[in-house]
C-alpha atoms as a PDB file:
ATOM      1  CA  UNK A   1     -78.488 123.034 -25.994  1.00  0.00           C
ATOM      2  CA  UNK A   2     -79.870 124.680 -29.192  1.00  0.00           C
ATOM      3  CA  UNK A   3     -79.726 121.344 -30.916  1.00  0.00           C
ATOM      4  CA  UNK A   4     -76.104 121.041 -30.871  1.00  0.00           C
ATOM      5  CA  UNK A   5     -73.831 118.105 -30.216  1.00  0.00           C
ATOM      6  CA  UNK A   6     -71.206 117.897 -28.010  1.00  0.00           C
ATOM      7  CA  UNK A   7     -68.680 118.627 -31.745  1.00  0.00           C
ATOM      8  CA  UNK A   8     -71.311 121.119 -32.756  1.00  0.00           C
ATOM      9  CA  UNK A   9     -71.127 123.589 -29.171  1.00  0.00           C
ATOM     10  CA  UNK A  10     -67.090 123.426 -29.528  1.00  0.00           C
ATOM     11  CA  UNK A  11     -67.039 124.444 -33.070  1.00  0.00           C
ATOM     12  CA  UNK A  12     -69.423 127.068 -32.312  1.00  0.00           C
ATOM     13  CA  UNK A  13     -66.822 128.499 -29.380  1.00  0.00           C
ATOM     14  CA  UNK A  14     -64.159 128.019 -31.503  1.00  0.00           C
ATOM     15  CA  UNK A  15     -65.924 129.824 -34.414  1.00  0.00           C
ATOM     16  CA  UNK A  16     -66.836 132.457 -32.079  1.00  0.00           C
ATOM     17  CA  UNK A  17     -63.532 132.716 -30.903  1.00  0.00           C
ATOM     18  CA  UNK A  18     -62.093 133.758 -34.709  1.00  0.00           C
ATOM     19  CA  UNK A  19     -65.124 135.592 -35.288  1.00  0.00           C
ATOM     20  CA  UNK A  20     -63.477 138.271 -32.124  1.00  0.00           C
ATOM     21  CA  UNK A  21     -60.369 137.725 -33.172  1.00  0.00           C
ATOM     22  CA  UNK A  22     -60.903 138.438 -36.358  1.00  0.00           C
ATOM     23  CA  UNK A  23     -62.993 141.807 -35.840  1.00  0.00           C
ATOM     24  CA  UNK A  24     -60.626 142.705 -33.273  1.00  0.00           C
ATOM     25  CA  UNK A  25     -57.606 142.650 -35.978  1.00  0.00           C
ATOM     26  CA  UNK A  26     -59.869 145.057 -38.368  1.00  0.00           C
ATOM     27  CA  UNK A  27     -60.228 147.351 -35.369  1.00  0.00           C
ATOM     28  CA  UNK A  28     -57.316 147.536 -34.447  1.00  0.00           C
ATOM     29  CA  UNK A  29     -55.290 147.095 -37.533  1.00  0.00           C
ATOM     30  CA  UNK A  30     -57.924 147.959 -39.913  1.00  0.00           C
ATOM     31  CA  UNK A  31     -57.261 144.119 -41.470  1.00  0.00           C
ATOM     32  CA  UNK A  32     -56.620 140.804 -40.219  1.00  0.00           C
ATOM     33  CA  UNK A  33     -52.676 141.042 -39.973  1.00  0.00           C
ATOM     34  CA  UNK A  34     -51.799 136.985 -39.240  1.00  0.00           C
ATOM     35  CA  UNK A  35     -48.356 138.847 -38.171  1.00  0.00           C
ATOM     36  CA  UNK A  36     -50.134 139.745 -35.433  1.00  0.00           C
ATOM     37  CA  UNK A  37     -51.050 137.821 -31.797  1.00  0.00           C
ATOM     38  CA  UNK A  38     -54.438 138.703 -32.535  1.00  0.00           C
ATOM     39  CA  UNK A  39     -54.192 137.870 -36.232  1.00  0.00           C
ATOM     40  CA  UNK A  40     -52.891 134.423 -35.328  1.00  0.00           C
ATOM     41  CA  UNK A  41     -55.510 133.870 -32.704  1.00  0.00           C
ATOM     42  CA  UNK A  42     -58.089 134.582 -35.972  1.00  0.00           C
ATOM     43  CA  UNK A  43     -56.110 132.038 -38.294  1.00  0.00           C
ATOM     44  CA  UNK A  44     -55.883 129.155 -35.954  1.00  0.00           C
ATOM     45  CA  UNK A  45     -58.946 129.833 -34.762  1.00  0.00           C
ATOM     46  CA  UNK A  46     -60.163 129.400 -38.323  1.00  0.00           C
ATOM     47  CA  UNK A  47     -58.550 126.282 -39.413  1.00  0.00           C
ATOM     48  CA  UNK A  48     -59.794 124.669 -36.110  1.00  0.00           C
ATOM     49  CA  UNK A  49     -63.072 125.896 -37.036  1.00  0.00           C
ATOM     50  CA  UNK A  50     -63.146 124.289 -40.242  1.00  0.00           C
ATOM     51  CA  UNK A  51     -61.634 121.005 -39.205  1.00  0.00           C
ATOM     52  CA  UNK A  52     -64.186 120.414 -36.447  1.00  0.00           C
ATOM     53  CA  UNK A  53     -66.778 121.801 -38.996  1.00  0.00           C
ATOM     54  CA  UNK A  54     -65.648 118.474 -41.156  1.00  0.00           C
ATOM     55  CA  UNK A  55     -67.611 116.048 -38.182  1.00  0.00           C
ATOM     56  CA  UNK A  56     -70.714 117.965 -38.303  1.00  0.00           C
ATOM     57  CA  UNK A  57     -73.617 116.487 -40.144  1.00  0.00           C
ATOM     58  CA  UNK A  58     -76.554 117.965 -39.100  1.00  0.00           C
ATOM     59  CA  UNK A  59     -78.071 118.543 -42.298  1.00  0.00           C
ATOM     60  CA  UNK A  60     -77.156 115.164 -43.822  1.00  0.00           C
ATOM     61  CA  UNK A  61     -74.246 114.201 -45.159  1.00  0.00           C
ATOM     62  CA  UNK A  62     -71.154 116.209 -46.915  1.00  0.00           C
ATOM     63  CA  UNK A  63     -72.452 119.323 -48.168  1.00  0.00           C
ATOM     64  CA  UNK A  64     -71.963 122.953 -49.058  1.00  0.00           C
ATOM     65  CA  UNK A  65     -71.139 123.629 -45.197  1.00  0.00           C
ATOM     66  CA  UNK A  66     -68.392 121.125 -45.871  1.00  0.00           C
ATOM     67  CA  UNK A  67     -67.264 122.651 -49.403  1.00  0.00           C
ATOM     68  CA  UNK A  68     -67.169 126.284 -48.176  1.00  0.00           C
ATOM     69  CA  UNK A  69     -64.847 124.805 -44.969  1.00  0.00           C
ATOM     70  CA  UNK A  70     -62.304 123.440 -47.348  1.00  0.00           C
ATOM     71  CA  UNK A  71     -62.918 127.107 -49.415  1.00  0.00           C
ATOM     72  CA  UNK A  72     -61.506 128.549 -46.927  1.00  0.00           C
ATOM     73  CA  UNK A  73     -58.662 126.498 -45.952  1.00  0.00           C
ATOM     74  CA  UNK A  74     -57.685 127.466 -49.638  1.00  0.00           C
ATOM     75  CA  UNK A  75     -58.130 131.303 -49.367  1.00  0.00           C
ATOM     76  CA  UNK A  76     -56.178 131.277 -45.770  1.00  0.00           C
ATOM     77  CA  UNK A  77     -53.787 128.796 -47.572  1.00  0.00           C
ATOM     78  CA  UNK A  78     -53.703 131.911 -50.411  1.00  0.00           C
ATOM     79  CA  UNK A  79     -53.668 134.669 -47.768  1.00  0.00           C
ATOM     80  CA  UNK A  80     -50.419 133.017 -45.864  1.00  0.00           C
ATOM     81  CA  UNK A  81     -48.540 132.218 -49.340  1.00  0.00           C
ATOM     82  CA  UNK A  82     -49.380 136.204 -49.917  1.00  0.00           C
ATOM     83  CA  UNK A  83     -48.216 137.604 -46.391  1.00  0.00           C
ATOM     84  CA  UNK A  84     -44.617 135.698 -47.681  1.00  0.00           C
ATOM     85  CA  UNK A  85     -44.750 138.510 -50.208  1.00  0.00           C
ATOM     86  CA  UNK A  86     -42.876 135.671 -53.014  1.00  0.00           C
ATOM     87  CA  UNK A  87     -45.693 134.549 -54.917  1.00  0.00           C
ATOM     88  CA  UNK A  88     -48.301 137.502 -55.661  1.00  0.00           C
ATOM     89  CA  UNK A  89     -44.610 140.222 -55.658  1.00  0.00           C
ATOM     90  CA  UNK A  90     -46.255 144.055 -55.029  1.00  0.00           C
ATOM     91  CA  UNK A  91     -49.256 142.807 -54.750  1.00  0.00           C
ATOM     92  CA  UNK A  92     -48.846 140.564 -51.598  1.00  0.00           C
ATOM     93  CA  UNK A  93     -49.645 142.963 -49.620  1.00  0.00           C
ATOM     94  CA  UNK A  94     -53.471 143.190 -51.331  1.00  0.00           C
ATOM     95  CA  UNK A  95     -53.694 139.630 -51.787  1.00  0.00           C
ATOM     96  CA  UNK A  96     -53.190 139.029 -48.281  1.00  0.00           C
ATOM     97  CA  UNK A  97     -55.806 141.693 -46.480  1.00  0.00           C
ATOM     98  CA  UNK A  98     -58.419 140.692 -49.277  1.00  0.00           C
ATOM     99  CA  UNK A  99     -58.565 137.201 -48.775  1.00  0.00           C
ATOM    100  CA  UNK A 100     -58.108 137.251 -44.465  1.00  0.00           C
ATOM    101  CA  UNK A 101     -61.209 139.585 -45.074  1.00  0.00           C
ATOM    102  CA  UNK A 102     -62.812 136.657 -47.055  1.00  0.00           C
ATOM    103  CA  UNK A 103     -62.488 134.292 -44.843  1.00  0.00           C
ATOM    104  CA  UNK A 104     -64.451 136.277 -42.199  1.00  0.00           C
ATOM    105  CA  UNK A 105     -67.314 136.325 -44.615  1.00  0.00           C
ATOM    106  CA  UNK A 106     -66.709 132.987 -44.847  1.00  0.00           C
ATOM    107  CA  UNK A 107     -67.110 132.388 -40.979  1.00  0.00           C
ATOM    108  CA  UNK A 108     -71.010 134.865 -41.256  1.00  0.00           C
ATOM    109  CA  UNK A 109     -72.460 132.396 -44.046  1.00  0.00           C
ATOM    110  CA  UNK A 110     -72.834 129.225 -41.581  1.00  0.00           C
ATOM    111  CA  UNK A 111     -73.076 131.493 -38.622  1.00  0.00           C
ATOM    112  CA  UNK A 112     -75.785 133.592 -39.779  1.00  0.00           C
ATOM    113  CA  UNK A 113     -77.890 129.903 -40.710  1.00  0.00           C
ATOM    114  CA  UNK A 114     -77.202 128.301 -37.747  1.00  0.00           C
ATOM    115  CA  UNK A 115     -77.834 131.124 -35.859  1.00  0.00           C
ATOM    116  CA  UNK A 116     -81.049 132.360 -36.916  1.00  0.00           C
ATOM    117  CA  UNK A 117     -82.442 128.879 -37.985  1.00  0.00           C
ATOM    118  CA  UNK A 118     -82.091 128.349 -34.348  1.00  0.00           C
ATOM    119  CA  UNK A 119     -82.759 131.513 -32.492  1.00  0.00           C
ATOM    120  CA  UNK A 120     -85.026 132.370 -31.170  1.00  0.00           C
ATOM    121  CA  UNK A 121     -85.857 129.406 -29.586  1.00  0.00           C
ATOM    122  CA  UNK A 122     -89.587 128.743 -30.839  1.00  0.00           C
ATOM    123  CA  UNK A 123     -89.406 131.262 -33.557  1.00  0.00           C
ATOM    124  CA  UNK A 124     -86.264 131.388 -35.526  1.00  0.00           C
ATOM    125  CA  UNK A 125     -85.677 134.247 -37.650  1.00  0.00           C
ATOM    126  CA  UNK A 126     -85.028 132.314 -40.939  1.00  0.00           C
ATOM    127  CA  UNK A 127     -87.172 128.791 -41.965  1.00  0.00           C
ATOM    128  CA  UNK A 128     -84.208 127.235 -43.446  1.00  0.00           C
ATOM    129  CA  UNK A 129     -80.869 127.670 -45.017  1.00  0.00           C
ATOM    130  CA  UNK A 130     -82.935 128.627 -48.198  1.00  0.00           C
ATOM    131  CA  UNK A 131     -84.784 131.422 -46.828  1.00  0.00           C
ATOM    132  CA  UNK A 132     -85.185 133.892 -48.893  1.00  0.00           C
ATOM    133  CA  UNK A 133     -84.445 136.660 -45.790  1.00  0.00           C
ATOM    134  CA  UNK A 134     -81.463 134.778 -45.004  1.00  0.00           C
ATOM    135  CA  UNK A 135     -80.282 135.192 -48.112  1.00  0.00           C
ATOM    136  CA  UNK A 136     -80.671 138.320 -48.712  1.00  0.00           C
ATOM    137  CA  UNK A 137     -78.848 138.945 -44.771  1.00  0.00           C
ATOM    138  CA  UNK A 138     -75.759 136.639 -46.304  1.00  0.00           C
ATOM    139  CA  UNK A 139     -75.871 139.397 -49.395  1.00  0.00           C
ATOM    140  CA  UNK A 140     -75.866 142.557 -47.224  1.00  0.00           C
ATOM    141  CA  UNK A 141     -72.502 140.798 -45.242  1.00  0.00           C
ATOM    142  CA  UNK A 142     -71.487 140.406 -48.897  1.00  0.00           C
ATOM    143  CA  UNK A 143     -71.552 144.292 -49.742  1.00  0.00           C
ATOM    144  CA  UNK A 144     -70.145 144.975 -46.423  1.00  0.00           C
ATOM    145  CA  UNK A 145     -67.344 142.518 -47.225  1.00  0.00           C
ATOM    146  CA  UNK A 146     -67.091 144.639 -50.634  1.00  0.00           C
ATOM    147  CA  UNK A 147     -67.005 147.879 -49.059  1.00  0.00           C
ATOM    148  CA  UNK A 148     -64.818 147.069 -46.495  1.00  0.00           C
ATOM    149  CA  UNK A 149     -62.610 145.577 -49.027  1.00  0.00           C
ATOM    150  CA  UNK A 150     -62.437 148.418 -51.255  1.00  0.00           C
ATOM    151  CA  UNK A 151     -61.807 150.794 -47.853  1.00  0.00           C
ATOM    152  CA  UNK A 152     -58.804 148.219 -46.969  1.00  0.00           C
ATOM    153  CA  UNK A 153     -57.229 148.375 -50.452  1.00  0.00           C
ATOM    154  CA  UNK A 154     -57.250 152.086 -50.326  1.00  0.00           C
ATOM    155  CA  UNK A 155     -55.910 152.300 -46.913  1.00  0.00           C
ATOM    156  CA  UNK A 156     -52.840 150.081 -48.686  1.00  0.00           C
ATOM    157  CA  UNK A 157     -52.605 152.436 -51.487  1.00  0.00           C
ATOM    158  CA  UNK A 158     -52.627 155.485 -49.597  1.00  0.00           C
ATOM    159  CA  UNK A 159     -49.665 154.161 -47.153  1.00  0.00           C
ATOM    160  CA  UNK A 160     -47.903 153.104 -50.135  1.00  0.00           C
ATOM    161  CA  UNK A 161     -47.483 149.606 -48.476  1.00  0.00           C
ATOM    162  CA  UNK A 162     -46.738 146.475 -50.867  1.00  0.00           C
ATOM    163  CA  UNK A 163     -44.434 144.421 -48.944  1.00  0.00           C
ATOM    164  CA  UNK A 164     -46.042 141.607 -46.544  1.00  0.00           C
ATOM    165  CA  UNK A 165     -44.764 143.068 -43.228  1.00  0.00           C
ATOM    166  CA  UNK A 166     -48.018 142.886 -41.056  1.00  0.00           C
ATOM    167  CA  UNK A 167     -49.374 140.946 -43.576  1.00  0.00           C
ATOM    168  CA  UNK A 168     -47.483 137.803 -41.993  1.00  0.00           C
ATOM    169  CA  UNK A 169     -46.961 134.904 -42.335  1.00  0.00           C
ATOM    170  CA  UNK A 170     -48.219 131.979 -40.016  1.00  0.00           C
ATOM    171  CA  UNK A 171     -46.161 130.887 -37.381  1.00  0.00           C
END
């Protein structure tokens, strides 16, 4: 279905499944708070996505798909070290909601490709990974990511929160 393989439709549910969790979490807790149920389900979630990402080869062999999974293993890896609120001190706190927020940009770069490379069926949206138009799309997700970003840090500020609680830690 779509062109997928049998690794390529579970990593999409998984992915999907972060993608909601993780939009859920800014809802909710206007960040993704790993020290939260739904937080967790967006971290696991995540790394699963990633992992199964790893067996996909679609586009030939490893590539930037595969680079940006392992990116983000390192920015969640950065985002739990910061929700222990040792390593990055009063700024934990920052560290933390930033990089969560990262990785969902993370999760709209391959989703955004595959998606509208793909969809819809007969006419995708975008030619190719290089389109132009999808690059420009990834950009406006990056000034959204920005913004929202910004908003978050403020929200931080304004509470006068620097220590990790909510932030979380994995587990």
């Amino acid at each position: 279905m779509f062109g997928l393989t049998t690794l390529g439709a579970v990593h999409t549910a998984i992915s999907l499944v972060a993608l909601a969790a993780g939009l859920v979490s800014i809802v909710r807790f206007g960040e993704i708070a790993a020290g939260h149920t739904v937080g967790r389900v967006y971290v696991w979630a995540t790394v699963l996505t990633c992992l199964t990402g790893f067996g996909i080869f679609q586009r030939g062999g490893f590539g930037a798909p595969h680079v940006l999974g392992i990116v983000t293993l390192a920015v969640l890896g950065i985002a739990a070290l910061a929700g222990s609120g040792r390593l990055f001190g009063g700024l934990s706190r920052y560290v933390a909601t930033v990089a969560y927020s990262t990785t969902l940009f993370f999760h709209m770069i391959p989703g955004l490709t595959e998606t509208f490379t793909r969809l819809p069926l007969g006419a995708p949206f975008f030619s190719s990974p290089e389109d132009p138009a999808l690059q420009q799309a990834v950009g406006v997700c990056f000034v959204l990511l920005a913004i929202g970003c910004v908003l978050q840090v403020r929200r931080l500020r304004a509470r006068g929160t620097t220590s990790p609680s909510g932030a979380g830690v994995i587990g």
